[in-house]
Structures are given as structure tokens and as C-alpha cells.
PDB file of N, CA and C in Angstrom:
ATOM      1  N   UNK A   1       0.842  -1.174   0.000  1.00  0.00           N
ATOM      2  CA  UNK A   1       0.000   0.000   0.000  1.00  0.00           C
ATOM      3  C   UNK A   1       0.888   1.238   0.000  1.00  0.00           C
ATOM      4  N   UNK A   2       0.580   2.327  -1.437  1.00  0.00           N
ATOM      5  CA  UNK A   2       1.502   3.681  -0.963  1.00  0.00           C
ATOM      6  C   UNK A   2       1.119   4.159   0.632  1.00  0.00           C
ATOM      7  N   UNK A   3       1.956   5.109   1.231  1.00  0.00           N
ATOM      8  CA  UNK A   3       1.494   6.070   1.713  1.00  0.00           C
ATOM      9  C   UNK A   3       1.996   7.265   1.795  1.00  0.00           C
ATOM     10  N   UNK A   4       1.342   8.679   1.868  1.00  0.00           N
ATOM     11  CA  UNK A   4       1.728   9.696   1.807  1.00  0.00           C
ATOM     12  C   UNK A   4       1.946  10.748   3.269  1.00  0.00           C
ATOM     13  N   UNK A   5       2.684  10.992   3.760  1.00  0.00           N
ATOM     14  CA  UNK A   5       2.587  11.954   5.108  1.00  0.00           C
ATOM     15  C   UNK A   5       2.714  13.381   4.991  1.00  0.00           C
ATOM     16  N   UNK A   6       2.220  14.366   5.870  1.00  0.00           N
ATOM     17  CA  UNK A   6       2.556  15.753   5.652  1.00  0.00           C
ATOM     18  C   UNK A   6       2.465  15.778   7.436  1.00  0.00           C
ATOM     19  N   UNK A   7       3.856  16.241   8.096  1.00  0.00           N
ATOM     20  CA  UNK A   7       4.017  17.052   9.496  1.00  0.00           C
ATOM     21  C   UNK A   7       3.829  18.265   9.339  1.00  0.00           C
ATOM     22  N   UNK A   8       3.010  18.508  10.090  1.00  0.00           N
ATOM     23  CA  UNK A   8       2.265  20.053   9.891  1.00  0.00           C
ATOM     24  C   UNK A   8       2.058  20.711  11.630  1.00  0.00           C
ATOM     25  N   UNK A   9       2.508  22.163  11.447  1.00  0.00           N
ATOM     26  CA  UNK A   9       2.408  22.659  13.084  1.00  0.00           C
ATOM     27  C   UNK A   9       0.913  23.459  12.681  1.00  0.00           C
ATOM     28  N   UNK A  10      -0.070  23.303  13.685  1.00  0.00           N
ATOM     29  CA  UNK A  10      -1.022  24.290  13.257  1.00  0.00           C
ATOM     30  C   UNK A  10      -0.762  25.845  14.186  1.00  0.00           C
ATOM     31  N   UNK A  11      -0.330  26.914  12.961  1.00  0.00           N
ATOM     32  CA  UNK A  11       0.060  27.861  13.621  1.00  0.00           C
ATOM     33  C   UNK A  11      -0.630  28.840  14.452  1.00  0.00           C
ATOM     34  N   UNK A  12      -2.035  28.978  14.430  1.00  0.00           N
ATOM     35  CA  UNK A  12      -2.498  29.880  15.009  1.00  0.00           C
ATOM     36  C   UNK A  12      -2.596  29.537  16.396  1.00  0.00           C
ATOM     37  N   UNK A  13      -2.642  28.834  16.909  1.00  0.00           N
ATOM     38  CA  UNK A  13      -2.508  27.999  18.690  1.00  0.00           C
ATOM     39  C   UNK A  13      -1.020  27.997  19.235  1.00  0.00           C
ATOM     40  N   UNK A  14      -0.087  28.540  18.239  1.00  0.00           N
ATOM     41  CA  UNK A  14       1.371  28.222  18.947  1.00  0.00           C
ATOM     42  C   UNK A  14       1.299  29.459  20.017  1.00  0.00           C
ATOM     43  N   UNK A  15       2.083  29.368  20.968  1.00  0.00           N
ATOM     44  CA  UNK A  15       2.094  29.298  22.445  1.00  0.00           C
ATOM     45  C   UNK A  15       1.208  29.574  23.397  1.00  0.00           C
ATOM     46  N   UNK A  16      -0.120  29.212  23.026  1.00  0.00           N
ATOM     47  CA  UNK A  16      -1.636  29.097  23.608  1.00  0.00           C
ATOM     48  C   UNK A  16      -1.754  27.629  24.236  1.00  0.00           C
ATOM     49  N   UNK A  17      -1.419  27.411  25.245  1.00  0.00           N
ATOM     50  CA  UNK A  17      -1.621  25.886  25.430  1.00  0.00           C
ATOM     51  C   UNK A  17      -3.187  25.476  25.304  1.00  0.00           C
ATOM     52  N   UNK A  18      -4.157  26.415  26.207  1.00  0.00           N
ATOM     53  CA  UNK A  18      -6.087  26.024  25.649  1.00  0.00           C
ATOM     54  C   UNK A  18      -6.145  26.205  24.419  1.00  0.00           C
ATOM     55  N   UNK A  19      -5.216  26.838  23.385  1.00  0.00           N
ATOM     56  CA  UNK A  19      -5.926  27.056  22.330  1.00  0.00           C
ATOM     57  C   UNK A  19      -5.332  25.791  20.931  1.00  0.00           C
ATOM     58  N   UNK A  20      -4.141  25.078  21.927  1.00  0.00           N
ATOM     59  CA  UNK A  20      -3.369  24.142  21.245  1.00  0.00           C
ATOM     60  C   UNK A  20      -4.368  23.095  21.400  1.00  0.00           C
ATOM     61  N   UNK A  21      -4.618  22.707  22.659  1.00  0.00           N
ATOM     62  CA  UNK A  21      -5.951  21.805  22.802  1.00  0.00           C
ATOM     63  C   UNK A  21      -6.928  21.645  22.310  1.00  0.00           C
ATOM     64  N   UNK A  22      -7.471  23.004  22.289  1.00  0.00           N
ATOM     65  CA  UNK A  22      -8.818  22.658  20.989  1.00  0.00           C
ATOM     66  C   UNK A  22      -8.664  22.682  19.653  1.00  0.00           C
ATOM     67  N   UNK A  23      -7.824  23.100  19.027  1.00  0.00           N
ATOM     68  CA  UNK A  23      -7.262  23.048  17.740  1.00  0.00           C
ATOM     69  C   UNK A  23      -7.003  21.471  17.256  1.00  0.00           C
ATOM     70  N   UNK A  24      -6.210  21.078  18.061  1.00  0.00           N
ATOM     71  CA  UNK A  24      -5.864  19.782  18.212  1.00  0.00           C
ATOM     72  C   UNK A  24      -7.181  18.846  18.085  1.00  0.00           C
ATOM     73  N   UNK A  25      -8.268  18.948  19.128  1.00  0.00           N
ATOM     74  CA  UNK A  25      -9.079  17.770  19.198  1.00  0.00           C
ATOM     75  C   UNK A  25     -10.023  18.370  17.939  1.00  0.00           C
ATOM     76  N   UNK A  26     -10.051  19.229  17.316  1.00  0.00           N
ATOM     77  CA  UNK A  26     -10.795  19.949  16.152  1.00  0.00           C
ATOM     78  C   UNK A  26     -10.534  18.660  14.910  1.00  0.00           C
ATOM     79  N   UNK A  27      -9.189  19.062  14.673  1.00  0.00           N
ATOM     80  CA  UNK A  27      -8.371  18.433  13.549  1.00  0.00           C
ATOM     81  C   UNK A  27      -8.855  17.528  13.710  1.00  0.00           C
ATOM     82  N   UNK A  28      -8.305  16.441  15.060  1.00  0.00           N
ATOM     83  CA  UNK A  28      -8.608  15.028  14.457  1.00  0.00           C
ATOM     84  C   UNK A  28     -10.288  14.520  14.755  1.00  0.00           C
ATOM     85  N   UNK A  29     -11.283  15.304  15.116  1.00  0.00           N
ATOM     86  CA  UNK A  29     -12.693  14.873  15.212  1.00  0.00           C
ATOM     87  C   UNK A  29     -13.142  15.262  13.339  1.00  0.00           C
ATOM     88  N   UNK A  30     -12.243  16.415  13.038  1.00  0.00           N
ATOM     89  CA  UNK A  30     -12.762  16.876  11.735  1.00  0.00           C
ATOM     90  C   UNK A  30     -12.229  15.187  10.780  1.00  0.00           C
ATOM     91  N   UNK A  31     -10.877  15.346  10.395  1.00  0.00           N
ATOM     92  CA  UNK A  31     -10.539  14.580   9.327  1.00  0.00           C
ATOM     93  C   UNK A  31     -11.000  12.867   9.569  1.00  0.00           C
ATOM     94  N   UNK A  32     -11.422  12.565  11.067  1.00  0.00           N
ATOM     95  CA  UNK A  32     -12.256  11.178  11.329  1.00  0.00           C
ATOM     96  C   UNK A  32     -13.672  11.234  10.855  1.00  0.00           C
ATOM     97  N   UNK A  33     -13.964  12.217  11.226  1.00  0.00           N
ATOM     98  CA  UNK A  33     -15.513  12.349  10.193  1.00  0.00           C
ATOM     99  C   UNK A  33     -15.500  12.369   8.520  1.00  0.00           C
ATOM    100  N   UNK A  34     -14.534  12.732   8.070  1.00  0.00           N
ATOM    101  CA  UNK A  34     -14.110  12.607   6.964  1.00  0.00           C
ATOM    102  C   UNK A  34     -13.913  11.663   6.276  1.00  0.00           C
ATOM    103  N   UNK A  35     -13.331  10.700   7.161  1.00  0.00           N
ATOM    104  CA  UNK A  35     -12.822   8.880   6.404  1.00  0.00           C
ATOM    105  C   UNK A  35     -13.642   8.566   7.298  1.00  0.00           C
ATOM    106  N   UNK A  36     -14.708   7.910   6.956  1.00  0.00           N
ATOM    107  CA  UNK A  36     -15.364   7.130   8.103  1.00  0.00           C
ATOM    108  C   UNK A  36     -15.208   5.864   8.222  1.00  0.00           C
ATOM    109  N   UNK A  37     -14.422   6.132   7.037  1.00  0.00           N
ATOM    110  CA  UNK A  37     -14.007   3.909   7.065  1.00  0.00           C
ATOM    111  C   UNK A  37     -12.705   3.786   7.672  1.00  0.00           C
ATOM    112  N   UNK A  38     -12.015   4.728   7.644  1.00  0.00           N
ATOM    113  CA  UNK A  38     -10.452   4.877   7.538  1.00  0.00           C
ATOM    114  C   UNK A  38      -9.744   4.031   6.675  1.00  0.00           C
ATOM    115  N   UNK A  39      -9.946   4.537   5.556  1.00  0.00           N
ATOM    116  CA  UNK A  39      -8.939   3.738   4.773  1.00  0.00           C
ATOM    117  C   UNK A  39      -8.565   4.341   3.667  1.00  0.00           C
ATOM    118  N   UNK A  40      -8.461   5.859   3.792  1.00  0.00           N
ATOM    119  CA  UNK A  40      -8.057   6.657   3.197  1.00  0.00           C
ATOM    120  C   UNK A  40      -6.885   7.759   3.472  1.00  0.00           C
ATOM    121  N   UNK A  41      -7.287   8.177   4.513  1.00  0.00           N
ATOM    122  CA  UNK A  41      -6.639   9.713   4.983  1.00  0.00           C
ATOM    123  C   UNK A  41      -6.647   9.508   6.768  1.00  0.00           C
ATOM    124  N   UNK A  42      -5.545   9.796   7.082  1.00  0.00           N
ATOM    125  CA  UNK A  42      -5.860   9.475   8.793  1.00  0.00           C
ATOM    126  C   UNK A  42      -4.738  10.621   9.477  1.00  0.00           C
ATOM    127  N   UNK A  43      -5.072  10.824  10.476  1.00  0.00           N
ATOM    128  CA  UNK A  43      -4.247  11.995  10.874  1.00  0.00           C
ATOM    129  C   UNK A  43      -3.715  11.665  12.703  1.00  0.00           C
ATOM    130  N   UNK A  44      -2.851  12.164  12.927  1.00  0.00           N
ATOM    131  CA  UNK A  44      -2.789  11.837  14.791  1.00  0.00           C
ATOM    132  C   UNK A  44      -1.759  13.160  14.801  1.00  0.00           C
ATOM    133  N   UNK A  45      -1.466  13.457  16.130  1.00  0.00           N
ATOM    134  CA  UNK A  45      -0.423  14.500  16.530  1.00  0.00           C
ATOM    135  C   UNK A  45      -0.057  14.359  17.916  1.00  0.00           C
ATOM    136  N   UNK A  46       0.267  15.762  18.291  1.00  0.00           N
ATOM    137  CA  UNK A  46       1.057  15.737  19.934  1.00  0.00           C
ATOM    138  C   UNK A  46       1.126  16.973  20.191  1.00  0.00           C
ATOM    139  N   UNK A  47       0.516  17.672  21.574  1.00  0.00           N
ATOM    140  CA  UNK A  47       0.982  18.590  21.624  1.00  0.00           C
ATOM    141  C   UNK A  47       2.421  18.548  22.105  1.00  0.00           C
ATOM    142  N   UNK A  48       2.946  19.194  21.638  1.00  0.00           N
ATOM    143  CA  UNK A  48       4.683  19.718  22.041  1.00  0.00           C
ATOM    144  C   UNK A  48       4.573  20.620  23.054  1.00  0.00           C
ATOM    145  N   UNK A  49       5.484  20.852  24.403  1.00  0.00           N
ATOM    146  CA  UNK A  49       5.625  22.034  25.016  1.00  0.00           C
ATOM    147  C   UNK A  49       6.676  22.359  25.338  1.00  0.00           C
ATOM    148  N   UNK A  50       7.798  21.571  24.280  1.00  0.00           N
ATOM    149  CA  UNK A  50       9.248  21.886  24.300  1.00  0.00           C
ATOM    150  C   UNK A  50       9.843  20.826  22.843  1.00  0.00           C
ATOM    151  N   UNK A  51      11.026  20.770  22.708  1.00  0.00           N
ATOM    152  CA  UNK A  51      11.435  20.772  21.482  1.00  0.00           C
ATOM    153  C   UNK A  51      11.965  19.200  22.375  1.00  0.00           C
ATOM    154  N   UNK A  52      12.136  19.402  23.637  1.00  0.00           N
ATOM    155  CA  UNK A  52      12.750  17.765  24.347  1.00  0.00           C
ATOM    156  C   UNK A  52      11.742  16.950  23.843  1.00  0.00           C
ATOM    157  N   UNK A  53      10.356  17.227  23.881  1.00  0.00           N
ATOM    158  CA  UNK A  53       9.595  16.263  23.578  1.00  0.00           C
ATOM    159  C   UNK A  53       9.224  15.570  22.443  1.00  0.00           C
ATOM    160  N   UNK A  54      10.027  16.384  21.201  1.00  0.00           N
ATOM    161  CA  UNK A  54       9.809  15.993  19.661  1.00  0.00           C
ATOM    162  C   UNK A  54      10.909  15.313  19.641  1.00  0.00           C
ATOM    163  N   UNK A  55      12.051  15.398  20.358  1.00  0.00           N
ATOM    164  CA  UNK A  55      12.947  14.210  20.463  1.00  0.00           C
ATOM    165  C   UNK A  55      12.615  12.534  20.600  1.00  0.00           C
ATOM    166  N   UNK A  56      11.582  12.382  20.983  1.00  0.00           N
ATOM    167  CA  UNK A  56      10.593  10.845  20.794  1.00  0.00           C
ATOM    168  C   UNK A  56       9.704  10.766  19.880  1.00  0.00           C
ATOM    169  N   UNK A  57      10.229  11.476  18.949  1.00  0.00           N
ATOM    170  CA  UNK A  57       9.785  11.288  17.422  1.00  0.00           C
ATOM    171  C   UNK A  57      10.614  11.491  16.133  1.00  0.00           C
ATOM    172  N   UNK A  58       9.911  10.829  15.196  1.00  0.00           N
ATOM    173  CA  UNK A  58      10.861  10.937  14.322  1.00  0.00           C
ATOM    174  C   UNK A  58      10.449  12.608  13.174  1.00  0.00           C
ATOM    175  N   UNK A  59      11.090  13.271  13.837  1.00  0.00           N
ATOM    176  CA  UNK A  59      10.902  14.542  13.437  1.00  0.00           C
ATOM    177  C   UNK A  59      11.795  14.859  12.781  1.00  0.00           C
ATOM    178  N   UNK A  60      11.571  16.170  11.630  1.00  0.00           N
ATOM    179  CA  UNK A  60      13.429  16.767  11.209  1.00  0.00           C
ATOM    180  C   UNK A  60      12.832  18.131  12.496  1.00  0.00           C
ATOM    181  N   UNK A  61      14.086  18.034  13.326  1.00  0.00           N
ATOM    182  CA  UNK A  61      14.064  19.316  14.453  1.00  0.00           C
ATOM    183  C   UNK A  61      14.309  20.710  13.844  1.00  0.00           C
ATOM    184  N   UNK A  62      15.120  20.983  12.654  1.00  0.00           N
ATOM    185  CA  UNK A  62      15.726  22.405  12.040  1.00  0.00           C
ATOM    186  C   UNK A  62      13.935  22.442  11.106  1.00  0.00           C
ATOM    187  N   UNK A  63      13.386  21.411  10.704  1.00  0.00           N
ATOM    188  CA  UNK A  63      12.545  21.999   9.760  1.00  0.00           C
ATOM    189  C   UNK A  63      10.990  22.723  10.779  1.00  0.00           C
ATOM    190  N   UNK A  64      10.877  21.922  11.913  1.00  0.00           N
ATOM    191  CA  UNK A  64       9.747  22.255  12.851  1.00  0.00           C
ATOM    192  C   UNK A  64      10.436  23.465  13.676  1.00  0.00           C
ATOM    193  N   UNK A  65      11.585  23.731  13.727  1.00  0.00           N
ATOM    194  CA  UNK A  65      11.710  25.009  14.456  1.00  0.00           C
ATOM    195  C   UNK A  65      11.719  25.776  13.654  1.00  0.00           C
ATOM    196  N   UNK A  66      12.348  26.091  12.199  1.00  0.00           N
ATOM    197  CA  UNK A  66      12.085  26.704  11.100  1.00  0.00           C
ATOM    198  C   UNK A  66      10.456  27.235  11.078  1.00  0.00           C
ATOM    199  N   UNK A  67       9.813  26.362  11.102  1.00  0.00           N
ATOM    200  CA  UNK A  67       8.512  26.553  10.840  1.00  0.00           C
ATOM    201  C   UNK A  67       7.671  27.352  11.973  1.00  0.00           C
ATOM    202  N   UNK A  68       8.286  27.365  13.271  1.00  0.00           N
ATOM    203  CA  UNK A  68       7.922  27.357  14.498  1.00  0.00           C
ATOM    204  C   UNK A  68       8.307  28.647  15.094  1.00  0.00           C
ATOM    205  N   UNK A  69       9.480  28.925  14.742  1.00  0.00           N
ATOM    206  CA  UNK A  69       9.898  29.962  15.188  1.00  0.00           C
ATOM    207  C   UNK A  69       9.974  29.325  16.832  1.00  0.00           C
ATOM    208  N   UNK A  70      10.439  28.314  16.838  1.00  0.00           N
ATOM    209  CA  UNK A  70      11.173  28.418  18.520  1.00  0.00           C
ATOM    210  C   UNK A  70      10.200  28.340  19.537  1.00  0.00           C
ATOM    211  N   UNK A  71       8.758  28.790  18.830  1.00  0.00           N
ATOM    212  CA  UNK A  71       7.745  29.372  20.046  1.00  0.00           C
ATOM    213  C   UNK A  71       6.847  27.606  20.005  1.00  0.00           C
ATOM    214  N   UNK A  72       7.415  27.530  21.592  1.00  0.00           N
ATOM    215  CA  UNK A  72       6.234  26.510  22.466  1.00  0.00           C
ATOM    216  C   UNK A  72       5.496  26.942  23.140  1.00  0.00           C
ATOM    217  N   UNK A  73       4.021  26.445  23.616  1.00  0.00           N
ATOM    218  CA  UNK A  73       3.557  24.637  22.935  1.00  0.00           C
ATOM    219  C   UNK A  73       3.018  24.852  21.586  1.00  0.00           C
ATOM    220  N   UNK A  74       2.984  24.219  21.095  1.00  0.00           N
ATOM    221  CA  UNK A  74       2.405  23.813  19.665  1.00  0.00           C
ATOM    222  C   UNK A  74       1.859  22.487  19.310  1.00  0.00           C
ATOM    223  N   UNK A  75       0.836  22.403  18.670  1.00  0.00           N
ATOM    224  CA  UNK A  75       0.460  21.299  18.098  1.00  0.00           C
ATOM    225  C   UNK A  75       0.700  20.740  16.730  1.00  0.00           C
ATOM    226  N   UNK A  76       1.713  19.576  16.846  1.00  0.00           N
ATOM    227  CA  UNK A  76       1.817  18.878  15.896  1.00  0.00           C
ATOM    228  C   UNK A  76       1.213  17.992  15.008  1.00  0.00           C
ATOM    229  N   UNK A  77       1.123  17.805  14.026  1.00  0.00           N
ATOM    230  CA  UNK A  77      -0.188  17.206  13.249  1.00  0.00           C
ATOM    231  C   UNK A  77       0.820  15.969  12.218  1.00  0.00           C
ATOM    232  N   UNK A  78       0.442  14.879  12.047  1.00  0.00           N
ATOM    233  CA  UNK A  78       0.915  14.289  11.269  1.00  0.00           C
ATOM    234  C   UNK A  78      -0.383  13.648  10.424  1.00  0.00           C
ATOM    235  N   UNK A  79      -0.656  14.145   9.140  1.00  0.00           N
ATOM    236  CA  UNK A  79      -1.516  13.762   8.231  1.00  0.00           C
ATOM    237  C   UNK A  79      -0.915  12.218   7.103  1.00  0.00           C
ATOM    238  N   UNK A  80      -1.594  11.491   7.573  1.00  0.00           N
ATOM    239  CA  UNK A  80      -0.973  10.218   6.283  1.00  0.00           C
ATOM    240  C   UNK A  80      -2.016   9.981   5.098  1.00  0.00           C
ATOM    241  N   UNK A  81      -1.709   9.689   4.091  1.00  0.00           N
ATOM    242  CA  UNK A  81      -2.995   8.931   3.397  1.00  0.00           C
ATOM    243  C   UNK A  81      -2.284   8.673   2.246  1.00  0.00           C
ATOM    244  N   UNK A  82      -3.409   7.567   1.612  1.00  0.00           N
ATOM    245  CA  UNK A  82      -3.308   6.499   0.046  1.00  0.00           C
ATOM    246  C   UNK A  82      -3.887   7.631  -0.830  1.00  0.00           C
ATOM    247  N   UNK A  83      -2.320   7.772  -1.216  1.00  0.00           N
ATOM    248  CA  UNK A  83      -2.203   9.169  -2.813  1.00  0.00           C
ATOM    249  C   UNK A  83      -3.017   8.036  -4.091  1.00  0.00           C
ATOM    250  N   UNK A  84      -3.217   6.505  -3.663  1.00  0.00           N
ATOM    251  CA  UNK A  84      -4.119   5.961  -4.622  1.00  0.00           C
ATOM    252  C   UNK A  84      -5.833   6.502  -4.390  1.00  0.00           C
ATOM    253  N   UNK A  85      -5.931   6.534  -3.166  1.00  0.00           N
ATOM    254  CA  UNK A  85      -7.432   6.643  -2.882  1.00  0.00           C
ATOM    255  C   UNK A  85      -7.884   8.288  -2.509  1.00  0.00           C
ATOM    256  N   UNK A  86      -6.875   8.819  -2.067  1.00  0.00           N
ATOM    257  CA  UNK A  86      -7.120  10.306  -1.581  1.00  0.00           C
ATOM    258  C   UNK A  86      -6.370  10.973  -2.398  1.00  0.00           C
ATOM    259  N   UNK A  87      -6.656  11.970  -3.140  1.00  0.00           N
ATOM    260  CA  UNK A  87      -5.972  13.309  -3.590  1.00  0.00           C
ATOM    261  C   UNK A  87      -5.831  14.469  -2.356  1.00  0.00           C
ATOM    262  N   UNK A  88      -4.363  14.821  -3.006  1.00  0.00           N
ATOM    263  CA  UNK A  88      -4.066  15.904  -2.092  1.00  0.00           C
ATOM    264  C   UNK A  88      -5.130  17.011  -1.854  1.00  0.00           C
ATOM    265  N   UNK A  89      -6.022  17.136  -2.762  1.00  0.00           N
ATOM    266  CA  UNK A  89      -6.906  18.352  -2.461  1.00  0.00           C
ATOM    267  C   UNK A  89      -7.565  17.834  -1.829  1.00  0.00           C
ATOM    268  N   UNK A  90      -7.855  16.793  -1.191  1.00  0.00           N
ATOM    269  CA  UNK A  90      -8.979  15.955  -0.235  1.00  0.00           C
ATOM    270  C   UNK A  90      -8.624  17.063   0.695  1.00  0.00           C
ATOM    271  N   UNK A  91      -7.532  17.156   1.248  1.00  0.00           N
ATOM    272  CA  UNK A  91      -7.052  17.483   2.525  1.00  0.00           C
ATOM    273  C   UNK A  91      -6.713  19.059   2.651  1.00  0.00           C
ATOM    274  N   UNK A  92      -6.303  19.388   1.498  1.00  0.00           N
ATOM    275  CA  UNK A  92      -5.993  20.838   1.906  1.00  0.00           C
ATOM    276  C   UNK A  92      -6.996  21.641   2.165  1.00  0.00           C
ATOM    277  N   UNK A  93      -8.325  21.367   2.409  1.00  0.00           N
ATOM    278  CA  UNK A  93      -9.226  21.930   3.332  1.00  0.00           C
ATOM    279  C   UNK A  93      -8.525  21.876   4.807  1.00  0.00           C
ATOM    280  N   UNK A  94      -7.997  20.973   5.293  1.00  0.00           N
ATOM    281  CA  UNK A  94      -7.315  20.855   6.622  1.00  0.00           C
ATOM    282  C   UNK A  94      -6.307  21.682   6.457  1.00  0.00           C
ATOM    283  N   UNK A  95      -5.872  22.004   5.638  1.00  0.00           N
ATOM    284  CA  UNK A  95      -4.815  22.635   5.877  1.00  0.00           C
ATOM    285  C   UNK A  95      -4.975  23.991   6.057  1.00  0.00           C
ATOM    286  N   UNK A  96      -5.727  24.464   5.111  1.00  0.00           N
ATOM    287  CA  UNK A  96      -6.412  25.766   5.304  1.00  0.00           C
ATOM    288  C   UNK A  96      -7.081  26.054   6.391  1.00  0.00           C
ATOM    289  N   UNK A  97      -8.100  25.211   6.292  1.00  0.00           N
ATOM    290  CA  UNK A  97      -9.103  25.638   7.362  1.00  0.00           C
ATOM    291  C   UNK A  97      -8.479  26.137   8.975  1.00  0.00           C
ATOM    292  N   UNK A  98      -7.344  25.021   9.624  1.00  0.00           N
ATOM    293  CA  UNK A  98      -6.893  25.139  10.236  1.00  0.00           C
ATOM    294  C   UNK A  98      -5.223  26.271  10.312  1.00  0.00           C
ATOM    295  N   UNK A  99      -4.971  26.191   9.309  1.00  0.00           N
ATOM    296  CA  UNK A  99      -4.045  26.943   9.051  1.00  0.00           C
ATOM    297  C   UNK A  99      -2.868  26.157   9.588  1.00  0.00           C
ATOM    298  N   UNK A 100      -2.555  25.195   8.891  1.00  0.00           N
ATOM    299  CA  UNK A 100      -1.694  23.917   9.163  1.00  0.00           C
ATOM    300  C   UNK A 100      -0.324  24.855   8.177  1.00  0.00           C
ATOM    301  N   UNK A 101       1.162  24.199   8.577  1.00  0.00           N
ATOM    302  CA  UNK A 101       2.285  25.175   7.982  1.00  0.00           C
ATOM    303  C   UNK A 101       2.882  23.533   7.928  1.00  0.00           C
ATOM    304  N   UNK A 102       2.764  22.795   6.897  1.00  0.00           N
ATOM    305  CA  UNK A 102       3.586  21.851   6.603  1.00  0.00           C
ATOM    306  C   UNK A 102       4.987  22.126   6.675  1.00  0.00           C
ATOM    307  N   UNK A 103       6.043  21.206   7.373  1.00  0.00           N
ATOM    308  CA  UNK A 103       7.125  20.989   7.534  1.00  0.00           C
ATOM    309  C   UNK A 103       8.092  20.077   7.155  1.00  0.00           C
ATOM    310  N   UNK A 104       7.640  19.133   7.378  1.00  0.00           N
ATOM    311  CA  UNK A 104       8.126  17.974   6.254  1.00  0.00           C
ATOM    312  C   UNK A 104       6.942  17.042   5.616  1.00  0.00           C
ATOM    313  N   UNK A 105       7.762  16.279   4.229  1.00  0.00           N
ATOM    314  CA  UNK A 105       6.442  15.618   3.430  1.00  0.00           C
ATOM    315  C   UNK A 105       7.416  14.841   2.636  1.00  0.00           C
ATOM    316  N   UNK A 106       6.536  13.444   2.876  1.00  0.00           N
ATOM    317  CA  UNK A 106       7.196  12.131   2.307  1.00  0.00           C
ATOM    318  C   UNK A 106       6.048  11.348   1.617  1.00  0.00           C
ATOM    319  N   UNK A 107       6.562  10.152   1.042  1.00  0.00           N
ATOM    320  CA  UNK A 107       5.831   9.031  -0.176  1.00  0.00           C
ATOM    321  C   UNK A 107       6.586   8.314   0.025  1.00  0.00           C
ATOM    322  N   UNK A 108       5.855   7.028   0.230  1.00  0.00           N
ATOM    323  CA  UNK A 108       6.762   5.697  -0.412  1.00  0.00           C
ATOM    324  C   UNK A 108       5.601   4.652  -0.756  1.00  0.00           C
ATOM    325  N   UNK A 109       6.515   3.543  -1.618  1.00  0.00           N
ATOM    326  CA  UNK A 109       5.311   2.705  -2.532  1.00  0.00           C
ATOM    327  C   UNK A 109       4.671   2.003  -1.366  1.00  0.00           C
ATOM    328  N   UNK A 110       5.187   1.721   0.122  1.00  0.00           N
ATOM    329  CA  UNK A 110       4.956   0.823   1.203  1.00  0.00           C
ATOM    330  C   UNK A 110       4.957   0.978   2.563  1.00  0.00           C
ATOM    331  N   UNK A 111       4.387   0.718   3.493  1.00  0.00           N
ATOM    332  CA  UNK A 111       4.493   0.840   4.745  1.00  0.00           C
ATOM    333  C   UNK A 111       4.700   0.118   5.643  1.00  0.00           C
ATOM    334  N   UNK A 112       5.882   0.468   6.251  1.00  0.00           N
ATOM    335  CA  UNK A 112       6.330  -1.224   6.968  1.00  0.00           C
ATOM    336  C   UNK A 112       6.700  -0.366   8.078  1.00  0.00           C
ATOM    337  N   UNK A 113       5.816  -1.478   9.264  1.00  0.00           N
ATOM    338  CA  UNK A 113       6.061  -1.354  10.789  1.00  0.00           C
ATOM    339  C   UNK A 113       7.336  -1.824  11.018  1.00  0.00           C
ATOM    340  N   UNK A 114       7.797  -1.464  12.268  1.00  0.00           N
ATOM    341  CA  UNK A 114       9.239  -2.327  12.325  1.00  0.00           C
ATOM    342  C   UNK A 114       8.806  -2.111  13.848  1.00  0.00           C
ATOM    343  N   UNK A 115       8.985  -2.854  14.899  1.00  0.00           N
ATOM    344  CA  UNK A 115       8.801  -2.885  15.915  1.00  0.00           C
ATOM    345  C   UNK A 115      10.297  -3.567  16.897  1.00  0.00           C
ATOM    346  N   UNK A 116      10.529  -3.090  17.877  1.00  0.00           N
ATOM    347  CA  UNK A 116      11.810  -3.210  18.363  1.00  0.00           C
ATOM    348  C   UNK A 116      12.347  -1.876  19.107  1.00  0.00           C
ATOM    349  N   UNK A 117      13.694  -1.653  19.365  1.00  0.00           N
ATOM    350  CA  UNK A 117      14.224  -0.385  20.320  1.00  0.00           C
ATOM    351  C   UNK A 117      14.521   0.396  18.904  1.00  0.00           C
ATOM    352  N   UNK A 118      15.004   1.922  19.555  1.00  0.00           N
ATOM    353  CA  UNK A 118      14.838   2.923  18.292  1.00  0.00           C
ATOM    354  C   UNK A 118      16.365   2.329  18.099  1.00  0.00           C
ATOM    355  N   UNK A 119      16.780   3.039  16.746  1.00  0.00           N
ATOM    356  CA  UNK A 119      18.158   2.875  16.380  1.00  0.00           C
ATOM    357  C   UNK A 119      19.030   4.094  16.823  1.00  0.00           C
ATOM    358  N   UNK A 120      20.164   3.398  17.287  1.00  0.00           N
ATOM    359  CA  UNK A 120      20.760   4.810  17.585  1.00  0.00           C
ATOM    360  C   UNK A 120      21.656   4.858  16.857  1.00  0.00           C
TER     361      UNK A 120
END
């Protein structure tokens, strides 16, 4: 199965922690109503309230502070979906609507879990 990702900070909530919260549970009640099957487009995140904490992810750190301007908490958004079944314009209502600032964005033909300790 392809899949497609976009890490996205939604900017208008950065250093609002109530306003990171509802932004946050917005996004993902919105884009679940959206796929109701899920098997299209699926989204999850985190709020951040320091840059230590994106360290337990696989983040690029220069591109989310780039994007960020340094300023915590923020809510992180990671959007995935099948570029077979979903077009990108599916989504850039989310992006807009919320005012999502993509940061990094990947494709590959496959998705493979790997389960085990991280690599160092």
C-alpha cells in the first residue's frame, strides 16, 4: 500500500496551550468524520511544550523550528494517506481551514512497521 505523510504545526494555537488543545481535538474529530471507514486519509499529533519532547519522534528538528519559530507549545499534526485513494486536495481543506504550515512531506510505494528499540 503507498502512503503519503505531511508534518504540519497548526500555527495559530502556537504558544496558547487552551488554544493548542482545541485546535488539536478539532483536527482530528474533523478529518475522522471525513474517512469514516479509515482507509483513506488518517491523521494523529502531539501537543509539544518543548522541542525535548519531539525528540521521541521521528521529526526533522531544524525543519519544525524553522517553521515554528522556537515558540512553544504547539500542536503537531501528522496527516498520512493512500495518494491511490485520496488526492491531495482531499485534505488541503485541513490545511487551510486550520491553518496547518507543513514541515516535512514524504511518499513511499509501502508501509512497513518495524517494531523493536529505536536505532541509535
Amino acid at each position: 500500500m503507498p502512503v503519503a505523510i505531511i508534518n504540519a504545526v497548526a500555527m495559530p494555537s502556537l504558544g496558547n496551550l487552551s488554544a493548542c488543545l482545541s485546535v488539536y481535538r478539532a483536527i482530528v474529530a474533523d478529518i475522522s468524520d471525513s474517512d469514516p471507514t479509515g482507509d483513506g486519509l488518517g491523521c494523529s499529533g502531539q501537543l509539544l511544550e518543548s522541542l525535548e519532547q519531539a525528540n521521541h519522534e521521528f521529526l526533522d528538528h531544524a525543519a519544525l523550528l524553522r517553521t515554528c519559530g522556537s515558540v512553544f507549545p504547539l500542536v503537531w499534526i501528522h496527516i498520512r494517506y493512500d495518494p491511490l485513494k485520496v488526492t491531495r486536495s482531499h485534505f488541503t481543506r485541513f490545511v487551510e481551514k486550520y491553518e496547518l504550515a507543513p514541515f516535512t512531506e514524504a511518499t513511499a510505494n509501502h508501509l512497513l512497521f518495524i517494531k523493536g528499540p529505536p536505532l541509535e
